[in-house]
PDB file of N, CA and C in Angstrom:
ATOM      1  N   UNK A   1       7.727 -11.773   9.836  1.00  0.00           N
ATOM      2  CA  UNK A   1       8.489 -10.565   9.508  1.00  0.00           C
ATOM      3  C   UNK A   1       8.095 -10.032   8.123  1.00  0.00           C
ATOM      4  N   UNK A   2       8.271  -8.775   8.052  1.00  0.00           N
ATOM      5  CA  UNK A   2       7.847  -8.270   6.468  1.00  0.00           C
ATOM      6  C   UNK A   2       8.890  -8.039   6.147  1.00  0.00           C
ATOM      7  N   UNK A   3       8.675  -8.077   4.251  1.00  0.00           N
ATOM      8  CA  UNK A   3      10.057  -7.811   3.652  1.00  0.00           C
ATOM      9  C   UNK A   3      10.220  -6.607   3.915  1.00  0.00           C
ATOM     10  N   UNK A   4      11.433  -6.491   3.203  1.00  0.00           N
ATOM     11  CA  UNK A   4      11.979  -5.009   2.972  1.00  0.00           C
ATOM     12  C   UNK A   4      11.516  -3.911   1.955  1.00  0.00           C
ATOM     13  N   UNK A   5      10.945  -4.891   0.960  1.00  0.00           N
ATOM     14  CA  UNK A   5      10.199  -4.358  -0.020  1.00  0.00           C
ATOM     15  C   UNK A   5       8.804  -4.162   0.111  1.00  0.00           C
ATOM     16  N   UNK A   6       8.349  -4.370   1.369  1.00  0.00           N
ATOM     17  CA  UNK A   6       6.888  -4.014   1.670  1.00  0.00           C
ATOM     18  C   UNK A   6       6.823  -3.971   3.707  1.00  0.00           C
ATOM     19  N   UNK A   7       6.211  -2.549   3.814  1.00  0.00           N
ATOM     20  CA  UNK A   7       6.378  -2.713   5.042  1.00  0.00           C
ATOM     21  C   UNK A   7       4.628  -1.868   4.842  1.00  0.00           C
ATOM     22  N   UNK A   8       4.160  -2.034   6.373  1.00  0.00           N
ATOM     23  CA  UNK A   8       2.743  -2.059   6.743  1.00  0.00           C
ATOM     24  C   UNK A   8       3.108  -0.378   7.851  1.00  0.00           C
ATOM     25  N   UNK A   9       2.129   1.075   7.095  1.00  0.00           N
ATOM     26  CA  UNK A   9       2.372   1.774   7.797  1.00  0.00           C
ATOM     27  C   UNK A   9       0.872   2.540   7.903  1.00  0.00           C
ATOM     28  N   UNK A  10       0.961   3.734   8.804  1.00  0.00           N
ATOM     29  CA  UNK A  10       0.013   4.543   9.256  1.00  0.00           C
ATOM     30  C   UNK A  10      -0.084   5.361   7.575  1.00  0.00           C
ATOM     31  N   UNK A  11      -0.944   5.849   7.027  1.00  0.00           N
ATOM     32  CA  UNK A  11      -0.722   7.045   5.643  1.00  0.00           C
ATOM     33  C   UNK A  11      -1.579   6.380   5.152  1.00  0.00           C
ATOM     34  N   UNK A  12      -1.765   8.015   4.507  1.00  0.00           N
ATOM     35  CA  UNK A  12      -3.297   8.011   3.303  1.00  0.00           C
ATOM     36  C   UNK A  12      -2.546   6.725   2.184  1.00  0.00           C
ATOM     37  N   UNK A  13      -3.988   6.318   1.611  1.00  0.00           N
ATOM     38  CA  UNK A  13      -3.674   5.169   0.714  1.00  0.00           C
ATOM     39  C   UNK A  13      -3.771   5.928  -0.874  1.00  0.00           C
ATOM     40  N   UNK A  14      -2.913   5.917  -1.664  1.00  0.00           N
ATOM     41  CA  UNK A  14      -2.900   6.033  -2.930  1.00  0.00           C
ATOM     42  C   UNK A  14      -4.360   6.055  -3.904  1.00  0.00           C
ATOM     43  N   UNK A  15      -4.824   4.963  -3.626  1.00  0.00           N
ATOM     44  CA  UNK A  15      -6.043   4.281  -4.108  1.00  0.00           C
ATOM     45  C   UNK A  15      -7.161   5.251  -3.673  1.00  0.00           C
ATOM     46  N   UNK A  16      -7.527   4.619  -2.978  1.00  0.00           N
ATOM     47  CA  UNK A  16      -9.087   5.100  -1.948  1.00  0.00           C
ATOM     48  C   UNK A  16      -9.081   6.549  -0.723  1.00  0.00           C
ATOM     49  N   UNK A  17      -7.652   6.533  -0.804  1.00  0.00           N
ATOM     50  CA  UNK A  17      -7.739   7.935   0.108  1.00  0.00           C
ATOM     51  C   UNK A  17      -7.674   8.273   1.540  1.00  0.00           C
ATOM     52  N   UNK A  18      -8.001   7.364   1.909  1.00  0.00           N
ATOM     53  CA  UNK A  18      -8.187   7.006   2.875  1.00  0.00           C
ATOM     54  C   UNK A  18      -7.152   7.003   4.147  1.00  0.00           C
ATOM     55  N   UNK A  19      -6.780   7.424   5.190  1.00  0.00           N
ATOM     56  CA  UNK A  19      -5.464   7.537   6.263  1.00  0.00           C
ATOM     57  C   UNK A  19      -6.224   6.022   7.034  1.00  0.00           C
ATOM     58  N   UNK A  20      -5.211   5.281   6.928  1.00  0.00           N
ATOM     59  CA  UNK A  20      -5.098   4.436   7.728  1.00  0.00           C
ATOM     60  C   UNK A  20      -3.674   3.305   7.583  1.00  0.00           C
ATOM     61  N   UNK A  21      -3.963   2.185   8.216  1.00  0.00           N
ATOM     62  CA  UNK A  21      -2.748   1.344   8.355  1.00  0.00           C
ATOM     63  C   UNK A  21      -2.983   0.641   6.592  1.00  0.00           C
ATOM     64  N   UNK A  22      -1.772   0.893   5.748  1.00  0.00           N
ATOM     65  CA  UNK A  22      -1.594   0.987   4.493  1.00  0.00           C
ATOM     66  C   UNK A  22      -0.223  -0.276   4.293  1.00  0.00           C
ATOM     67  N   UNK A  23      -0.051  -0.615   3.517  1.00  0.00           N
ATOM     68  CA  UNK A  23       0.883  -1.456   2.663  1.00  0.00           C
ATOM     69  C   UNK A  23       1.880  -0.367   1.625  1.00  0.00           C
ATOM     70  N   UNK A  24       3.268  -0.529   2.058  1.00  0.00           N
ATOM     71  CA  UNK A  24       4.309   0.886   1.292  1.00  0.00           C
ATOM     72  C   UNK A  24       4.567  -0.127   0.413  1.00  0.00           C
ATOM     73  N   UNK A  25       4.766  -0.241  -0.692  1.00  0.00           N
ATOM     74  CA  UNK A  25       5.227  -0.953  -1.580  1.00  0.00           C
ATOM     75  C   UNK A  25       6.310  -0.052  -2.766  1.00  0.00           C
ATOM     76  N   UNK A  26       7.421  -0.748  -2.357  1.00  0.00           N
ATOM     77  CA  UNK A  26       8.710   0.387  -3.030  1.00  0.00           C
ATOM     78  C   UNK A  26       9.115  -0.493  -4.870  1.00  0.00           C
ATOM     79  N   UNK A  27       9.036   0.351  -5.355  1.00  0.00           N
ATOM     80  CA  UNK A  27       9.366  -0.591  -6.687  1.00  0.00           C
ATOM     81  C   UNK A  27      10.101   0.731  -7.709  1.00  0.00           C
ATOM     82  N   UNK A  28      10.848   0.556  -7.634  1.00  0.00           N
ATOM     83  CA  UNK A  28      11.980   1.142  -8.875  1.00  0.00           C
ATOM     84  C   UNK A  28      11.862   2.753  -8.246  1.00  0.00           C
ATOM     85  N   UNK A  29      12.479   2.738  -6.807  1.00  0.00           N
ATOM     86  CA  UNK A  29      12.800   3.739  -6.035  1.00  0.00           C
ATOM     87  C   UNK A  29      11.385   4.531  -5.910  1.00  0.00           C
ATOM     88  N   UNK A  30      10.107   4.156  -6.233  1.00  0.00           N
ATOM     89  CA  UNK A  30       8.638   4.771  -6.170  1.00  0.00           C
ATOM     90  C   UNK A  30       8.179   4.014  -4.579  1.00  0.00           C
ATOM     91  N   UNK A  31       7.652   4.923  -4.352  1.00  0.00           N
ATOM     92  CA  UNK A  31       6.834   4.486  -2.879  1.00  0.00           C
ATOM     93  C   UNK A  31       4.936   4.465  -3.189  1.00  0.00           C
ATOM     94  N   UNK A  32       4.789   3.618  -3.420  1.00  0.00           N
ATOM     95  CA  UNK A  32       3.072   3.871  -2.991  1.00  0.00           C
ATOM     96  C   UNK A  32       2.322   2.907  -2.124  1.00  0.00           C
ATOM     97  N   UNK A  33       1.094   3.792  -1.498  1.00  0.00           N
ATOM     98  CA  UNK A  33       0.675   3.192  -0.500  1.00  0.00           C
ATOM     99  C   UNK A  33      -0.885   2.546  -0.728  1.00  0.00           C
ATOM    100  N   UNK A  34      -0.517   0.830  -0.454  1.00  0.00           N
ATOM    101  CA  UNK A  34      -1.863   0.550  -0.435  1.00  0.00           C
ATOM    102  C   UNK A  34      -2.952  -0.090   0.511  1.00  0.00           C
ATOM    103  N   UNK A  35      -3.707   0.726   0.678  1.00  0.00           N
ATOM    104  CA  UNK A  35      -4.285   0.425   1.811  1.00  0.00           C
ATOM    105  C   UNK A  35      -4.975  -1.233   2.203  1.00  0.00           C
ATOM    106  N   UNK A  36      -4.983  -1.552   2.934  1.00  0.00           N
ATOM    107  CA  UNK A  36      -5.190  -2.790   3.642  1.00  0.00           C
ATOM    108  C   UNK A  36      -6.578  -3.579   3.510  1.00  0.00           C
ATOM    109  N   UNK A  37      -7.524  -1.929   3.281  1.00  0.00           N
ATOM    110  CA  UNK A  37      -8.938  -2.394   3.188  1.00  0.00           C
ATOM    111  C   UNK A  37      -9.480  -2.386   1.368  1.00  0.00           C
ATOM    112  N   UNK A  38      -8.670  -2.358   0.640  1.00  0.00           N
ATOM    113  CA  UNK A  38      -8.853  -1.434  -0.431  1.00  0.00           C
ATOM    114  C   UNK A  38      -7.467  -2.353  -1.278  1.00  0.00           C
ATOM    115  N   UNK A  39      -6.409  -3.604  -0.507  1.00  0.00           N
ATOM    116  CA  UNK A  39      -5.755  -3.796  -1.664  1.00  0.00           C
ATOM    117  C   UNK A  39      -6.274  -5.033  -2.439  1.00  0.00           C
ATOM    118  N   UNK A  40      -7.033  -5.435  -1.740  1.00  0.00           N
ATOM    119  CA  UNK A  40      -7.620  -6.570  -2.805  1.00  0.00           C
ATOM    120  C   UNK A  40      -8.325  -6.248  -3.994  1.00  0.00           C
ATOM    121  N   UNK A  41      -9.033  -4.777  -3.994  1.00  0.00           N
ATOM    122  CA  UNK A  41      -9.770  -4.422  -5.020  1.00  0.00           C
ATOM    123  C   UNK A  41      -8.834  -4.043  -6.072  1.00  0.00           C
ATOM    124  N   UNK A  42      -7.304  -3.493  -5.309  1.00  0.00           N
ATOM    125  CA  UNK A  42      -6.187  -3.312  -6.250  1.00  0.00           C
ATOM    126  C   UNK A  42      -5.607  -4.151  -7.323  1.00  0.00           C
ATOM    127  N   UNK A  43      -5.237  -4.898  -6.784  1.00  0.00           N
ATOM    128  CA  UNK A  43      -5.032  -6.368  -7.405  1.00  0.00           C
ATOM    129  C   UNK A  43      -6.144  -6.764  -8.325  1.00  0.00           C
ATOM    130  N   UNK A  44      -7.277  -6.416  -8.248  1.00  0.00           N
ATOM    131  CA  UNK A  44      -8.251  -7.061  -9.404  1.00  0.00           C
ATOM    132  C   UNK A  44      -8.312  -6.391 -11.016  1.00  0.00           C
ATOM    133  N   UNK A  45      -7.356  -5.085 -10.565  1.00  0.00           N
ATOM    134  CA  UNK A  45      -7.441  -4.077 -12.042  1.00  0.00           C
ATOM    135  C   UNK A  45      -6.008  -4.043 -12.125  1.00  0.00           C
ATOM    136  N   UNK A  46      -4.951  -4.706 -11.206  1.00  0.00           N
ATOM    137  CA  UNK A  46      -3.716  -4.625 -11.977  1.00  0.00           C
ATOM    138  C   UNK A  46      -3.718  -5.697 -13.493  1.00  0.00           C
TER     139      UNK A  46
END
Protein backbone atom coordinates (compact mmCIF):
# COMPACT_ATOMS: atom_id res chain seq x y z
CA UNK A 1 0.00 0.00 0.00
CA UNK A 2 1.29 3.61 -0.47
CA UNK A 3 1.27 6.22 2.02
CA UNK A 4 -0.82 8.98 2.10
CA UNK A 5 1.91 11.21 1.72
CA UNK A 6 3.02 9.77 -1.54
CA UNK A 7 0.81 8.31 -4.05
CA UNK A 8 2.01 7.03 -7.72
CA UNK A 9 0.02 8.97 -10.59
CA UNK A 10 -0.40 9.57 -14.44
CA UNK A 11 1.21 13.70 -14.85
CA UNK A 12 3.96 15.58 -16.25
CA UNK A 13 6.96 15.27 -13.83
CA UNK A 14 8.24 18.50 -12.24
CA UNK A 15 11.83 17.56 -13.00
CA UNK A 16 12.27 16.17 -16.53
CA UNK A 17 8.94 17.00 -18.03
CA UNK A 18 7.98 14.38 -18.99
CA UNK A 19 3.87 12.87 -18.77
CA UNK A 20 4.05 9.72 -17.38
CA UNK A 21 3.37 7.47 -14.22
CA UNK A 22 5.04 10.04 -11.58
CA UNK A 23 5.46 9.95 -7.67
CA UNK A 24 2.95 13.10 -5.98
CA UNK A 25 4.81 13.90 -3.09
CA UNK A 26 2.73 16.41 -0.75
CA UNK A 27 4.88 18.32 1.80
CA UNK A 28 3.67 21.46 3.60
CA UNK A 29 0.32 21.50 1.53
CA UNK A 30 2.81 21.66 -1.95
CA UNK A 31 2.20 18.92 -4.46
CA UNK A 32 5.10 17.96 -6.74
CA UNK A 33 5.54 15.39 -9.11
CA UNK A 34 8.34 13.06 -9.46
CA UNK A 35 8.71 11.04 -12.06
CA UNK A 36 9.59 7.36 -11.66
CA UNK A 37 12.26 7.35 -14.36
CA UNK A 38 13.95 10.52 -13.32
CA UNK A 39 13.56 10.18 -9.27
CA UNK A 40 16.68 8.69 -8.56
CA UNK A 41 18.57 11.39 -10.37
CA UNK A 42 16.39 13.59 -7.92
CA UNK A 43 17.58 12.39 -4.90
CA UNK A 44 21.26 12.75 -5.96
CA UNK A 45 21.03 16.81 -5.96
CA UNK A 46 18.67 16.97 -3.02
Amino acid sequence: MLSASSESEYMKCDACGQERECFVQRKFGNEQALCAYCLSAIYCYL
